[in-house]
Every structure is written in structure tokens, then in C-alpha cells.
Protein backbone atom coordinates (compact mmCIF):
# COMPACT_ATOMS: atom_id res chain seq x y z
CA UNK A 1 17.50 -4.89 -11.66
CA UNK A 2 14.75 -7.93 -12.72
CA UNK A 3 14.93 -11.20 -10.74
CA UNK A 4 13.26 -13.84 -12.30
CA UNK A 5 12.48 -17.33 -11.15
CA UNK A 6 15.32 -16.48 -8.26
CA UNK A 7 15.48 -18.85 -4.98
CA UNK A 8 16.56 -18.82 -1.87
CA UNK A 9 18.92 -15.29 -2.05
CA UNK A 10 20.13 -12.68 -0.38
CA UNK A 11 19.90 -8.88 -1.75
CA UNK A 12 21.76 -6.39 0.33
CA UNK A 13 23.98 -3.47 0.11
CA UNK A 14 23.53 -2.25 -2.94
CA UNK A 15 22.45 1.57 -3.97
CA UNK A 16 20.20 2.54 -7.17
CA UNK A 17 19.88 5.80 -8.47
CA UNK A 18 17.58 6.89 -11.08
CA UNK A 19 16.27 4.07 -12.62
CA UNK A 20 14.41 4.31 -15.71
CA UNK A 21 11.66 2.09 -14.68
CA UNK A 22 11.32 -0.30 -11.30
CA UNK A 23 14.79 -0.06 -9.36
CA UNK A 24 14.17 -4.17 -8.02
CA UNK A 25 11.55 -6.05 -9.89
CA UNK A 26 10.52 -10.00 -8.04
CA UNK A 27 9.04 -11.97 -10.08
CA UNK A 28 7.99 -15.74 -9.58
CA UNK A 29 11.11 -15.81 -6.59
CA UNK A 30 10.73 -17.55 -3.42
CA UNK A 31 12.75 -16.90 -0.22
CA UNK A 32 14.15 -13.60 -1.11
CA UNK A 33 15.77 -11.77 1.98
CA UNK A 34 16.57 -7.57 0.92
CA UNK A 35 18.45 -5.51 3.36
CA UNK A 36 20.34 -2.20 3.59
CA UNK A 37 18.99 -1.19 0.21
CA UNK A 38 18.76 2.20 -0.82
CA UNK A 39 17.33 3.45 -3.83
CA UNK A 40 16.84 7.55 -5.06
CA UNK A 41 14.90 8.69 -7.80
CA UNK A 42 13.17 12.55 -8.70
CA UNK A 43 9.89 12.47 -6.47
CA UNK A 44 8.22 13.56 -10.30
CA UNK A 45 9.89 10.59 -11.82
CA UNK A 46 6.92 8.10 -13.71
CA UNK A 47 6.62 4.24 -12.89
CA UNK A 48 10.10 4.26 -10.94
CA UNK A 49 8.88 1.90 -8.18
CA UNK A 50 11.77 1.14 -5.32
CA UNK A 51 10.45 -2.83 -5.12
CA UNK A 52 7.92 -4.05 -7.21
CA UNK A 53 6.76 -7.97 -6.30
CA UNK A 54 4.52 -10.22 -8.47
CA UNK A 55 4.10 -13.74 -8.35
CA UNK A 56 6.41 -14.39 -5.24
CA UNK A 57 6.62 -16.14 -1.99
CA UNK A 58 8.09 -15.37 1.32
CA UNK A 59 9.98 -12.10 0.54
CA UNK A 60 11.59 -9.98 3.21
CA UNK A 61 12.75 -6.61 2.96
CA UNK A 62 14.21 -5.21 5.79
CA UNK A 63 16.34 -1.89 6.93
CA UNK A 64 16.04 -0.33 3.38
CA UNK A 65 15.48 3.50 2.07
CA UNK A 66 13.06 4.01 -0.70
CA UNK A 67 12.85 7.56 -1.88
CA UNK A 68 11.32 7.72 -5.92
CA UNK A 69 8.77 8.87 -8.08
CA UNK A 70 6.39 6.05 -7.50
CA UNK A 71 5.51 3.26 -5.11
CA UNK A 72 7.81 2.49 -2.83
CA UNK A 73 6.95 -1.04 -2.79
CA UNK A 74 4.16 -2.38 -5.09
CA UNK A 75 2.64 -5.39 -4.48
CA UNK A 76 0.81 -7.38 -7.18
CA UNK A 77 -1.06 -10.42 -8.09
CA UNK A 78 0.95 -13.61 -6.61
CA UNK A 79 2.61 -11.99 -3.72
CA UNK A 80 2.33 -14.22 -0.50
CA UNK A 81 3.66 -13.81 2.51
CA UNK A 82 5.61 -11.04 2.11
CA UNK A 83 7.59 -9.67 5.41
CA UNK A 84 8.38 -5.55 5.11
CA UNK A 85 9.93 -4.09 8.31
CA UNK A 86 12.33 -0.76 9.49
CA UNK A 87 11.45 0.40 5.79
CA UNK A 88 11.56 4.54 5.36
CA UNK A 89 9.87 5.52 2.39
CA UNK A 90 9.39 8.92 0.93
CA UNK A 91 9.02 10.66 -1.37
CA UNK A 92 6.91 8.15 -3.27
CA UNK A 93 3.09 6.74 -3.49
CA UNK A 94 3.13 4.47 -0.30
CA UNK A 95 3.43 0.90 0.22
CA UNK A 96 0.62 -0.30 -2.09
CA UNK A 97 -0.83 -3.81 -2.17
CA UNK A 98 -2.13 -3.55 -6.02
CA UNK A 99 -3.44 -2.54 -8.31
CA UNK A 100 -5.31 -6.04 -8.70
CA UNK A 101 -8.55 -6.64 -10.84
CA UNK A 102 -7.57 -6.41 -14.51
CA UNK A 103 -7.20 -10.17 -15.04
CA UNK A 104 -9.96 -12.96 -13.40
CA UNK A 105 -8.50 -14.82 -10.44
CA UNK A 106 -5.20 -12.14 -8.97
CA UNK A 107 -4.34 -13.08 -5.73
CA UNK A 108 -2.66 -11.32 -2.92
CA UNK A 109 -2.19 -12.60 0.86
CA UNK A 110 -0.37 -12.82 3.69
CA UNK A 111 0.61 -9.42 3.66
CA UNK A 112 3.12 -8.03 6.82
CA UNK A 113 4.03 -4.51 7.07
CA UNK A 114 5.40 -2.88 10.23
CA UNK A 115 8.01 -0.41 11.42
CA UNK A 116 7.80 1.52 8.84
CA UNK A 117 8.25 5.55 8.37
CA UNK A 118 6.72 7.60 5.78
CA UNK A 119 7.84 11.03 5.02
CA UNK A 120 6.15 13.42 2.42
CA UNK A 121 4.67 10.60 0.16
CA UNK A 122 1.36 10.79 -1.53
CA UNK A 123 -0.03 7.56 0.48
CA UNK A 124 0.99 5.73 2.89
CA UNK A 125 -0.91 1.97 3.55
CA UNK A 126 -2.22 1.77 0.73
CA UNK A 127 -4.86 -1.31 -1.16
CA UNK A 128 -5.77 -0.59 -4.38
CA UNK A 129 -7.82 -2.28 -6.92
CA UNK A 130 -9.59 -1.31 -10.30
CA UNK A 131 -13.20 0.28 -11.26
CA UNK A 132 -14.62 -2.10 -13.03
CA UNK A 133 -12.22 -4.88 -12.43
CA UNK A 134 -12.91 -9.18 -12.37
CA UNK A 135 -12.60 -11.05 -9.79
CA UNK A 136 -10.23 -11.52 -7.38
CA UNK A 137 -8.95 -11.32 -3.76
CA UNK A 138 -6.47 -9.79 -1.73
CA UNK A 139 -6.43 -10.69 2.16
CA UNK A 140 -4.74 -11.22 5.28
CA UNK A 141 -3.04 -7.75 5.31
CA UNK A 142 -1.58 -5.99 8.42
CA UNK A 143 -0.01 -2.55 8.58
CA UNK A 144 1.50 -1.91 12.38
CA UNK A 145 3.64 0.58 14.01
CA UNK A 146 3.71 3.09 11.66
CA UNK A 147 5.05 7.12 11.46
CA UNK A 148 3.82 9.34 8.88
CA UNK A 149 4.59 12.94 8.61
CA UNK A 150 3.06 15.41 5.93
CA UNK A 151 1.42 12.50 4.40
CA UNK A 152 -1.61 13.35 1.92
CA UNK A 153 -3.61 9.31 2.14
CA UNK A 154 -2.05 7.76 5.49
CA UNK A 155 -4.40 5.27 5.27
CA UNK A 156 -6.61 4.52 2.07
CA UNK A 157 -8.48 1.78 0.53
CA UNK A 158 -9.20 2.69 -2.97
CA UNK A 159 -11.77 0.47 -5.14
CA UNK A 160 -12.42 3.07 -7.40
CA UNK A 161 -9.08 3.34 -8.38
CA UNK A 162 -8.77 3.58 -12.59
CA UNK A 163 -6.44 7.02 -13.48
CA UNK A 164 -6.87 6.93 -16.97
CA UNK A 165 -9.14 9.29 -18.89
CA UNK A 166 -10.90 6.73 -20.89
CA UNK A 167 -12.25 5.45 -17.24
CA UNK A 168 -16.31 6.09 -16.72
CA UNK A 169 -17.48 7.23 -13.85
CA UNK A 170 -20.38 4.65 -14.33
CA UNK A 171 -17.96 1.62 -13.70
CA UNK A 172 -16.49 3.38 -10.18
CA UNK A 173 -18.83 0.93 -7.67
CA UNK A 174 -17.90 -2.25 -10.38
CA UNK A 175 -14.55 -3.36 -8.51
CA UNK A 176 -14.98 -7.44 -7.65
CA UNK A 177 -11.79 -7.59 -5.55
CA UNK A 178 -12.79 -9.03 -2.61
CA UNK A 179 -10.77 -7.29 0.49
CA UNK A 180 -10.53 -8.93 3.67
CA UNK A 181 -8.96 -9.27 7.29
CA UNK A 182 -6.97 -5.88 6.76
CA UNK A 183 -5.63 -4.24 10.12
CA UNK A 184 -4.25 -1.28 10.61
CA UNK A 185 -2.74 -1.21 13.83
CA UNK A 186 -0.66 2.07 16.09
CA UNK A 187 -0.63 4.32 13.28
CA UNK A 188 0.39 7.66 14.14
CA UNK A 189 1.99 11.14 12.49
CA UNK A 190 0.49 13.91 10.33
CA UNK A 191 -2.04 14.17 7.69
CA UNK A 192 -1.20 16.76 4.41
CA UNK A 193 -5.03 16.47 3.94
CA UNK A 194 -8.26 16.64 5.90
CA UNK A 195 -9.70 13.24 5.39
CA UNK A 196 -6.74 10.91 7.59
CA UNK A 197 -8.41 7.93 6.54
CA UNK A 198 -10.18 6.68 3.51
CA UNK A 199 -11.96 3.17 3.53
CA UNK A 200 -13.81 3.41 -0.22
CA UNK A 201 -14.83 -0.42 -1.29
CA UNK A 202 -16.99 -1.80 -3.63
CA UNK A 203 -20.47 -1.67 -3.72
CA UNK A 204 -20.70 -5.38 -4.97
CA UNK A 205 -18.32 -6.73 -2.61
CA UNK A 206 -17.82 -5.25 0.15
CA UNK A 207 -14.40 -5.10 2.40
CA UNK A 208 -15.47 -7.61 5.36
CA UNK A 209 -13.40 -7.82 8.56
CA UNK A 210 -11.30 -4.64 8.25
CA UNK A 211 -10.04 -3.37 11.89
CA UNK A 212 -8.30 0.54 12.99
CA UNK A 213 -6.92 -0.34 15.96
CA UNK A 214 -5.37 2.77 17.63
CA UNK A 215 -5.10 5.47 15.01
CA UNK A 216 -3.48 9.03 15.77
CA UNK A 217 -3.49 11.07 12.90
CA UNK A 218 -3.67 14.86 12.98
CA UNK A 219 -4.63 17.51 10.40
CA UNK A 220 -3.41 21.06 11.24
CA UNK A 221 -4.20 23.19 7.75
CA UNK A 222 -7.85 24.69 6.95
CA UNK A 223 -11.09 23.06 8.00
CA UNK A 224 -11.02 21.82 11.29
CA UNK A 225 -9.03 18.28 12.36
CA UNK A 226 -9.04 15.37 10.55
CA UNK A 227 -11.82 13.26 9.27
CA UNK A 228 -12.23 9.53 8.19
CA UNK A 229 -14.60 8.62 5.51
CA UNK A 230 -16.22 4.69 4.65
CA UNK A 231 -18.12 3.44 1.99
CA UNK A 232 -19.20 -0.09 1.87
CA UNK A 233 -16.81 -1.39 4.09
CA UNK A 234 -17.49 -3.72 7.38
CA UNK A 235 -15.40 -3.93 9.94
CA UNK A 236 -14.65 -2.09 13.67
CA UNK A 237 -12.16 -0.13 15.60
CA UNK A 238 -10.47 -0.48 19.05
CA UNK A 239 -8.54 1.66 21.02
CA UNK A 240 -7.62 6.04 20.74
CA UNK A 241 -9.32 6.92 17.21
CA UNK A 242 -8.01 9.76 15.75
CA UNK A 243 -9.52 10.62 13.56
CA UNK A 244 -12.78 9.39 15.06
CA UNK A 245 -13.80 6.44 13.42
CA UNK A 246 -16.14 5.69 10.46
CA UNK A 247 -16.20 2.24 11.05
């Protein structure tokens, strides 16, 4: 289902199953409520997205189960203010804000996530943006009050993110997204991997004012507890930090 140049709408009670591509695609809407949404697809199934947002203002999405092959909600260049509560996602790649940096000027802000539960998926609060990439910005992002269980990212920053296998190792510090004010806030659960949380930004421009703020995320397979990792990132934490923090 595509909604183009939509205002002003309600979305709600509806059930998708198996989509071939993006089960809700936003693009260029404004004041776009979705509620009570559920939508299924194979957790192997390619670029099936639950809601996939570009170009859009003041979206909420609300009371809704995403459980697909992909993100659960993707968030791309011209999303602004976008409002995503009591959301359960899983299987699936996260909630993702990106990928941004293929075109000069993207844009993402305002960004509101809380509530949510993730179950199984491969991330969890995700930002992602590509290695080498132009410039742009994405800021102003908050992810709150959070469950994960058997997650393998909970909480990742990528900014060497580029999956193809044409992509050179020698571009992986190039990203020129400019990341900033990003909280993640009373984020607790399970880790399916050692390293909880991953803060990896670019070497040119680095992630300024990022804050963990309470953090509770356990490992339990081989190798000792959990771990957090940074790389050019500035920022602090507040609060329990579990795993301890790198910032």
C-alpha cells in the first residue's frame, strides 16, 4: 500500500500479509495518524519493510505489530517529526533511521521513538548511514523505554554501513552524515551478541551530543557479559550502564 502526497488521514485496522515489497510506503504525507496495524511477512523475506517513511511530516504510528523480513520501520531522507509508540517489532532489522548519504543534502529530524518491544530482530535502535556517502544530517533522535529480548544490535550506530560487494573498505571512515542529539534512554532486555552497544561514526564528522542514559542490556552466551564499543563519537552517559559505557 503507497500513499503519496496524502494529508491529514487516519490508517488503522487493517492487516498485511506477505507483501512483495514495503507493506505501507509514506511518501511526501503530512499528518498521518497509523494504529492497530499489523503486518506478517517470512523473517527471510528481502526489502519487505512494515512502514517505510520518506519525505513526510508529523507521522504517528501507534499500537501496531510489525513482524517481516526487513525493517520494521525505515526512516529516510525528509522524515520530520515522526511520533512511534506501543510498537512490537520482530522478526525484522529494527527501527532504522536511514540509510541517508547517497544524495547531497538528506535530512532527517525530529525523530520520537518510545514504548517499543523488540523480539528476535537483527537490530533494534538503529541510525544508519553510507561509507562514503555526501553530505547530510540526521538529528534530534530519541529512543526511550525500550524491551529487547534475543536481540543481535540493541543499540547501533552504523557509519560504515554499505552491504554491497562492490563497497571498499578504503571508503568505510568517508560517511559525511552528520549525527547529532541522539538519546537513548531506559533501554533494557537481552543481547544475541557480545557487543550490546555499538556507537561506530565517521571519522570526518563525528556524532556530537549522543547520550545512554540508563542502559541494561545483558549477554549470557560465550565470552563473558556484554560489551559496548565507540569510535569517533562524543557524547556521555548517566545513570545504571550496562554494559559499562564507552562513552
Amino acid at each position: 500500500m503507497r500513499f503519496d502526497f496524502v494529508n491529514n488521514s487516519r490508517i488503522h485496522h487493517l492487516r498485511s500479509i506477505n507483501s512483495k515489497n514495503s507493506h505501507i510506503n509514506l511518501f511526501a504525507c503530512n499528518n498521518i495518524n497509523i494504529s492497530f496495524v499489523r503486518m506478517t511477512a517470512p523473517d527471510e523475506s528481502p526489502n519487505t519493510d512494515g512502514i517505510h517513511i520518506g519525505s513526510s511530516t508529523n507521522i504517528r504510528i501507534s499500537r501496531t505489530v510489525i513482524q517481516t523480513g526487513d525493517d520494521c520501520i525505515s526512516m529516510v531522507t525528509g522524515s520530520r517529526n515522526i511520533d512511534i509508540s506501543d510498537v512490537s517489532c520482530g522478526p525484522g532489522h529494527g527501527i532504522s533511521v536511514g540509510s541517508l548519504g547517497r544524495s547531497a543534502g538528506e535530512v532527517v529530524t525530529g525523530i520520537n521513538v518510545r514504548n517499543c518491544t523488540f523480539i528476535g530482530t537483527q537490530n533494534g535502535a538503529r541510525i544508519k548511514t553510507w561509507a562514503p556517502s555526501l553530505s547530510s544530517e540526521a538529528s534530534d533522535i530519541f529512543f526511550g523505554d525500550i524491551y529487547m529480548e534475543n536481540v543481535y544490535n540493541p543499540i547501533l550506530i552504523d557509519q560504515q554501513y554499505c552491504p554491497n560487494p562492490s563497497c571498499s573498505n578504503l571508503g568505510q571512515d568517508n560517511s559525511k552524515v552528520q549525527i547529532s542529539n541522539v538519546t537513548f534512554s531506559n533501554i533494557w532486555g537481552t543481547s544475541s551478541s557480545k557487543v550490546a552497544v555499538t556507537l561506530k561514526c565517521s571519522k570526518l564528522v563525528p556524532c556530537k551530543n549522543v547520550q545512554l542514559d540508563n542502559i541494561n542490556l545483558k549477554y549470557h552466551g560465550r565470552g563473558g557479559p556484554a560489551t559496548s564499543s565507540c569510535l569517533n563519537v562524543i557524547g556521555d552517559s548517566y545513570g545504571r550502564q550496562s554494559p559499562p559505557s564507552c562513552l
